[in-house]
C-alpha atoms as a PDB file:
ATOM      1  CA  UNK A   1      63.843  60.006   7.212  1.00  0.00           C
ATOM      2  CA  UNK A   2      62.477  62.766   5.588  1.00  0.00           C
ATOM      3  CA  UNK A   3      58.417  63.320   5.585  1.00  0.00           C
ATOM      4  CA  UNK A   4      56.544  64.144   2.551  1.00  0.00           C
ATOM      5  CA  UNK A   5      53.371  66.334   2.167  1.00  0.00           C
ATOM      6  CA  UNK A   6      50.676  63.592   1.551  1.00  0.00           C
ATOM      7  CA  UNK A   7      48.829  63.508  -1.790  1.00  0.00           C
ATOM      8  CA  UNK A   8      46.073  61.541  -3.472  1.00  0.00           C
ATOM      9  CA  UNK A   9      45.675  60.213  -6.929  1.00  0.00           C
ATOM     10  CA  UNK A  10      44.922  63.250  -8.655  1.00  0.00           C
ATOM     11  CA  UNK A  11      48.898  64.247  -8.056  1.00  0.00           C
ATOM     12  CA  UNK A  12      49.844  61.136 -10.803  1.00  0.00           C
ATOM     13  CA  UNK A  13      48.453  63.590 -13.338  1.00  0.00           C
ATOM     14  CA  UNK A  14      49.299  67.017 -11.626  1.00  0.00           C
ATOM     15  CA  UNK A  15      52.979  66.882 -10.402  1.00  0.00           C
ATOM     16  CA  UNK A  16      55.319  69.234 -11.463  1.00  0.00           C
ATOM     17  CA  UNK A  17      57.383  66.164 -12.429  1.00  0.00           C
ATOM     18  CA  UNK A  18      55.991  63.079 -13.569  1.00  0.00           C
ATOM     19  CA  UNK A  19      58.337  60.198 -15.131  1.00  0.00           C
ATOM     20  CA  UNK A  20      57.137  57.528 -17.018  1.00  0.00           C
ATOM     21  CA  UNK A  21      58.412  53.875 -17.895  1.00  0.00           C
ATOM     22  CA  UNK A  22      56.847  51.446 -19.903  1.00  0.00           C
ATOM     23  CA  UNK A  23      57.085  47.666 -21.946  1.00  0.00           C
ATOM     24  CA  UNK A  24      55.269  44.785 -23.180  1.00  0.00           C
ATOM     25  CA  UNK A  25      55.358  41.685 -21.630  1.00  0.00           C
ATOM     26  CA  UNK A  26      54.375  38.575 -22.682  1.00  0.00           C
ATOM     27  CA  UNK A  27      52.912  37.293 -18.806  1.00  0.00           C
ATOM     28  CA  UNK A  28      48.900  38.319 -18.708  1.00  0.00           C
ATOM     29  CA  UNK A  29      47.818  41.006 -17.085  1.00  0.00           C
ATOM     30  CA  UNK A  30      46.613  39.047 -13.263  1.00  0.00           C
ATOM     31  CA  UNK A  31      50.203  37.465 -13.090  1.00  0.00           C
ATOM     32  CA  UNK A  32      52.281  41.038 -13.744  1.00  0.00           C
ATOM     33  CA  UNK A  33      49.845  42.324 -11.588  1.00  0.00           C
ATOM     34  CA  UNK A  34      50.303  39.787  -8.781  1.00  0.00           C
ATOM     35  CA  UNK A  35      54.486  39.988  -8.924  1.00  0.00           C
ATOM     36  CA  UNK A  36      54.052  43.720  -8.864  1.00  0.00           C
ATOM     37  CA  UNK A  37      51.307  44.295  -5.857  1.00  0.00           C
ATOM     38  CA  UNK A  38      50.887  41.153  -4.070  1.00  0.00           C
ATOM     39  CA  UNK A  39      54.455  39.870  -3.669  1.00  0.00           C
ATOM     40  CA  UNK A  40      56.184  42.626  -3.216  1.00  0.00           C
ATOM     41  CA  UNK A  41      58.813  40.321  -1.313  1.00  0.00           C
ATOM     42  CA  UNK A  42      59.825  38.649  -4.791  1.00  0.00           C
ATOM     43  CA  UNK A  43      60.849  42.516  -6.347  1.00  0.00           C
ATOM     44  CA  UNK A  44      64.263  42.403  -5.754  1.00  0.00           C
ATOM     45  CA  UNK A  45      64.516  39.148  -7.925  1.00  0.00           C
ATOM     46  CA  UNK A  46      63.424  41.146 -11.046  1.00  0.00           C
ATOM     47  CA  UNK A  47      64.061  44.852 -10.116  1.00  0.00           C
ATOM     48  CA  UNK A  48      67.788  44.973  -9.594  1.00  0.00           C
ATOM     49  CA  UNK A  49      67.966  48.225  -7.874  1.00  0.00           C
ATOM     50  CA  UNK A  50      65.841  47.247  -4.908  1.00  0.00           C
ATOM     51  CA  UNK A  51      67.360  45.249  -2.398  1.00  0.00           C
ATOM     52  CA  UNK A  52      63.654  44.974   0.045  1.00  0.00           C
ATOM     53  CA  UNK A  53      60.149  45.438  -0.396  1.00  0.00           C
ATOM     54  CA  UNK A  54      57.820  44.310   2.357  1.00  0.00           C
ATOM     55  CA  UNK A  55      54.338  45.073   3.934  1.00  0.00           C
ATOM     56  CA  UNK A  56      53.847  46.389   7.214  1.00  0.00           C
ATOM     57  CA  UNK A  57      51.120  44.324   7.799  1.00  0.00           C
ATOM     58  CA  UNK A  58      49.060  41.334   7.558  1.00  0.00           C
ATOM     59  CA  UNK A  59      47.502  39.897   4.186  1.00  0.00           C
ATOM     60  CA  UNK A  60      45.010  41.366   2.990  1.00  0.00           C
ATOM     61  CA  UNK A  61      46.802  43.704   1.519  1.00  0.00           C
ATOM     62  CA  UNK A  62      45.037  47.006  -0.273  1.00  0.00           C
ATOM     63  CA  UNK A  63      44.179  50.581  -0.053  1.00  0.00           C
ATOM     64  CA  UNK A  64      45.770  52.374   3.451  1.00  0.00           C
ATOM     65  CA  UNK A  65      48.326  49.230   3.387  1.00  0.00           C
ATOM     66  CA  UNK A  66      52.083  50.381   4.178  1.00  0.00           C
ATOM     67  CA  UNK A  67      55.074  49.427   2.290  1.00  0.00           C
ATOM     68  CA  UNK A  68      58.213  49.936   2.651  1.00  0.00           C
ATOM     69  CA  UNK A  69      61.569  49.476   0.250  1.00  0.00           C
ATOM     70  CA  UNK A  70      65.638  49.748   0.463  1.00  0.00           C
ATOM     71  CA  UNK A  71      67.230  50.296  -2.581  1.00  0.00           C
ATOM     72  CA  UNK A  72      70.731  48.570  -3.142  1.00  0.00           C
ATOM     73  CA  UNK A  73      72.644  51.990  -3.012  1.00  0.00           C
ATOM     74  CA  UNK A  74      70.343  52.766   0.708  1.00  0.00           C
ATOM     75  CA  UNK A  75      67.526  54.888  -0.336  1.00  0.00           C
ATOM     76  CA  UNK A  76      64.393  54.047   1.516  1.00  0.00           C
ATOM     77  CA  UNK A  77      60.969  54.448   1.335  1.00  0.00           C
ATOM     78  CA  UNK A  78      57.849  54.319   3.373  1.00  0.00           C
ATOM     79  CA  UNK A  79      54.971  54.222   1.352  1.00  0.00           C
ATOM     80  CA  UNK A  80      50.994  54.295   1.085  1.00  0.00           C
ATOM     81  CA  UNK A  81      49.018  52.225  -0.977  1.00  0.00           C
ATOM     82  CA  UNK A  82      46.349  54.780  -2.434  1.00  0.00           C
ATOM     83  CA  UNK A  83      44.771  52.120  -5.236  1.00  0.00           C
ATOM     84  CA  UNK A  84      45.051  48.616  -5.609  1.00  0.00           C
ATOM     85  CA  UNK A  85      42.190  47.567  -8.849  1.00  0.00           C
ATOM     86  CA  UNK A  86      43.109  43.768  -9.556  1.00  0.00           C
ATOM     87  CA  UNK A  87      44.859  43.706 -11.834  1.00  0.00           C
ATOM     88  CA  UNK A  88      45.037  47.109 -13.970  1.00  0.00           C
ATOM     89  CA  UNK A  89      46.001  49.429 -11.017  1.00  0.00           C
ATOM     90  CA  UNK A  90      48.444  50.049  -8.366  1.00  0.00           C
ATOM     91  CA  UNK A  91      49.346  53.374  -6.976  1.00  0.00           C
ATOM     92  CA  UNK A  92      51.136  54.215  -3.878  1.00  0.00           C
ATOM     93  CA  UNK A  93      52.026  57.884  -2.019  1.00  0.00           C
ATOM     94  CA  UNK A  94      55.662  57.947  -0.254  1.00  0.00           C
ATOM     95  CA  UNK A  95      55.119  59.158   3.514  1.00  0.00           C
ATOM     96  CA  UNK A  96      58.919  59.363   4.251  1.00  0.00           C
ATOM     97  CA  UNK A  97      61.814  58.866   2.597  1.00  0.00           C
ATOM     98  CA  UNK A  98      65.401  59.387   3.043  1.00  0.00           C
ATOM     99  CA  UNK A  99      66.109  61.251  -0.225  1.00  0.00           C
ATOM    100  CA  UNK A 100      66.167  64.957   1.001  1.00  0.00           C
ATOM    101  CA  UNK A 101      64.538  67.298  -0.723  1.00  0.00           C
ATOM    102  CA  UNK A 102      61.415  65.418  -1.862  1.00  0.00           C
ATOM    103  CA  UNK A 103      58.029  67.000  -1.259  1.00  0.00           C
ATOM    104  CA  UNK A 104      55.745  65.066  -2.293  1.00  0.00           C
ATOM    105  CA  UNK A 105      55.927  61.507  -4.470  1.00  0.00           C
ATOM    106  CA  UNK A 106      53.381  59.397  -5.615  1.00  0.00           C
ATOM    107  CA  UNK A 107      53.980  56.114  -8.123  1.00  0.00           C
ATOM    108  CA  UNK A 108      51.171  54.551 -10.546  1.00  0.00           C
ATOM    109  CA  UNK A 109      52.107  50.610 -11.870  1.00  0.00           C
ATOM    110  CA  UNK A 110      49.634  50.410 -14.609  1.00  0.00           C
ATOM    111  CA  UNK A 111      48.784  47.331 -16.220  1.00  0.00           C
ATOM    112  CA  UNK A 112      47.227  47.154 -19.297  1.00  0.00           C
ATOM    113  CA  UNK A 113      45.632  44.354 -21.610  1.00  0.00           C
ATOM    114  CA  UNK A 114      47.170  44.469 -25.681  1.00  0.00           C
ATOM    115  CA  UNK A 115      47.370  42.775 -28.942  1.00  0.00           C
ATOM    116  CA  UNK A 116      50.730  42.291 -28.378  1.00  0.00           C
ATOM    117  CA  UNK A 117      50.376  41.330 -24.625  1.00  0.00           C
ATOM    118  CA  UNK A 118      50.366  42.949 -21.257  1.00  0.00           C
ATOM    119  CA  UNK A 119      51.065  46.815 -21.495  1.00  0.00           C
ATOM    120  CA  UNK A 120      52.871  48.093 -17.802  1.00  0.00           C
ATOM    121  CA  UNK A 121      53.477  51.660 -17.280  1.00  0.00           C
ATOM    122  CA  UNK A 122      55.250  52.925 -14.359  1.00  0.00           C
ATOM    123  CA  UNK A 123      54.982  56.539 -12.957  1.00  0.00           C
ATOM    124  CA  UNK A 124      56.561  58.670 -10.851  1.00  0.00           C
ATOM    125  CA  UNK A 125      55.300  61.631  -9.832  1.00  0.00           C
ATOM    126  CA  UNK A 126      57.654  64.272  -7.976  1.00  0.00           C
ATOM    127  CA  UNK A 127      57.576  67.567  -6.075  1.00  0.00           C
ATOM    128  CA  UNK A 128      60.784  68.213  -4.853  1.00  0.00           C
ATOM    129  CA  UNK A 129      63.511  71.030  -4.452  1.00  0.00           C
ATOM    130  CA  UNK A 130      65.405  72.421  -7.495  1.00  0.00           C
ATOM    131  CA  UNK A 131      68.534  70.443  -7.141  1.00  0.00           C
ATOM    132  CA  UNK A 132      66.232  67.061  -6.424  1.00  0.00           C
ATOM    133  CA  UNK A 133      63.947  67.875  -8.994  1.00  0.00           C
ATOM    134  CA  UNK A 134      67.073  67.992 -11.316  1.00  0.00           C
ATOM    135  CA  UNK A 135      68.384  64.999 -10.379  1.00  0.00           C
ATOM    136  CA  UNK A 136      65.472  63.053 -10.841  1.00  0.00           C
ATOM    137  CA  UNK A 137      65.045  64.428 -14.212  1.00  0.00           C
ATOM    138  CA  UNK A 138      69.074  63.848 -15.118  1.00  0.00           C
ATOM    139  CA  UNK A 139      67.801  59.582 -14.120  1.00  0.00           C
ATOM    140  CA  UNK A 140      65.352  59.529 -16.286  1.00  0.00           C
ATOM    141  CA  UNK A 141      67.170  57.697 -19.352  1.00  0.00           C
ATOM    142  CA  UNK A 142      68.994  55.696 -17.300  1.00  0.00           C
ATOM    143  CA  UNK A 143      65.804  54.468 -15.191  1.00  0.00           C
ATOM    144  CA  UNK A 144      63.873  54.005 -18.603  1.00  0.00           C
ATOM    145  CA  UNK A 145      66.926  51.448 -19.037  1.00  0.00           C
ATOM    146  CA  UNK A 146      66.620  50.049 -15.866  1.00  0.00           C
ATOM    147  CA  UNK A 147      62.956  49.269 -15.795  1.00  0.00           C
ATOM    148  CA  UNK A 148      62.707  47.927 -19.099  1.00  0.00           C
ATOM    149  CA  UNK A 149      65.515  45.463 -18.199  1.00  0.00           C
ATOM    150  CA  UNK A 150      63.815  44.844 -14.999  1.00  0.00           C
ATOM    151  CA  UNK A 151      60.379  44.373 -16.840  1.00  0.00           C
ATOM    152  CA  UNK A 152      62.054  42.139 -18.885  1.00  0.00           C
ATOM    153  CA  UNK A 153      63.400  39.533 -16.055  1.00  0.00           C
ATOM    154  CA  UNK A 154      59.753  39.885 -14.212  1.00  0.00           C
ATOM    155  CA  UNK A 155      58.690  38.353 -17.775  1.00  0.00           C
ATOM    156  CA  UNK A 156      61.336  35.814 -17.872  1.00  0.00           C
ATOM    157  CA  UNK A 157      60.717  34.994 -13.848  1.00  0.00           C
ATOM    158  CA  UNK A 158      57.007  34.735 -15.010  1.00  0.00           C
ATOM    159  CA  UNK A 159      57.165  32.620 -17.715  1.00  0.00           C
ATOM    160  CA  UNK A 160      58.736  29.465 -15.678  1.00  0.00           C
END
């Protein structure tokens, strides 16, 4: 695995590339937030392209807690949870990962009260090599495709 240059919050809003994903979903806010933070374990279930999420750890689970995931095609991650606010905020840094090229990655799951029912945004933010960088970019419409279908099954999981 490669390791990343560690980063804080602040690089959500100052990465040279930040993707963003977002829908509304009908679950409230404490229940996305739980599927999405707390049981990581379930993810798969709803977010097709990851095959394992788990803790390295104990409950309780928060700020400094490691995670790591396996995508289905074998991209890994080992992450660090940065900011865990019950249940508007999640934010994580990736440590290593096995995606050369990567500099530095944070992600933000943002969860958000509405009118028309629970807001979630997903970022990435990226600093990575030119031909990384480009791929990651190149994703983008396909990922905004993937995460509002995934979105969409952690509502129908949700719901019963």
């Amino acid at each position: 695995m490669y390791a990343t240059r560690p980063v804080d919050l602040d690089f959500l809003h100052t990465a040279p590339l930040r993707l963003s994903f977002a829908n509304t979903l009908r679950a409230a806010p404490a229940a996305v937030f739980a599927a999405i933070a707390h049981d990581v374990a379930t993810m798969p279930r709803w977010y097709g392209a990851v095959a394992k999420a788990e803790y390295g750890g104990a409950e309780p689970f928060g700020v400094g807690t490691k995670r790591r995931v396996k995508l289905v095609g074998g991209m890994a991650f080992h992450e660090e949870i940065l900011a865990w606010d019950t249940p508007h905020r999640y934010a994580y840094r990736v440590e290593r990962t096995t995606i050369p090229g990567i500099r530095a990655m944070a992600e933000e799951w943002a969860v958000l009260q509405t009118p028309a029912g629970t807001r979630v945004v997903w970022t990435m933010a990226i600093e990575a090599g030119f031909a990384t960088a480009a791929a990651a970019r190149a994703s983008g419409p396909g990922m905004a495709v993937a995460t509002r279908r995934a979105l969409g099954r952690l509502d129908q999981m949700l719901a019963g």
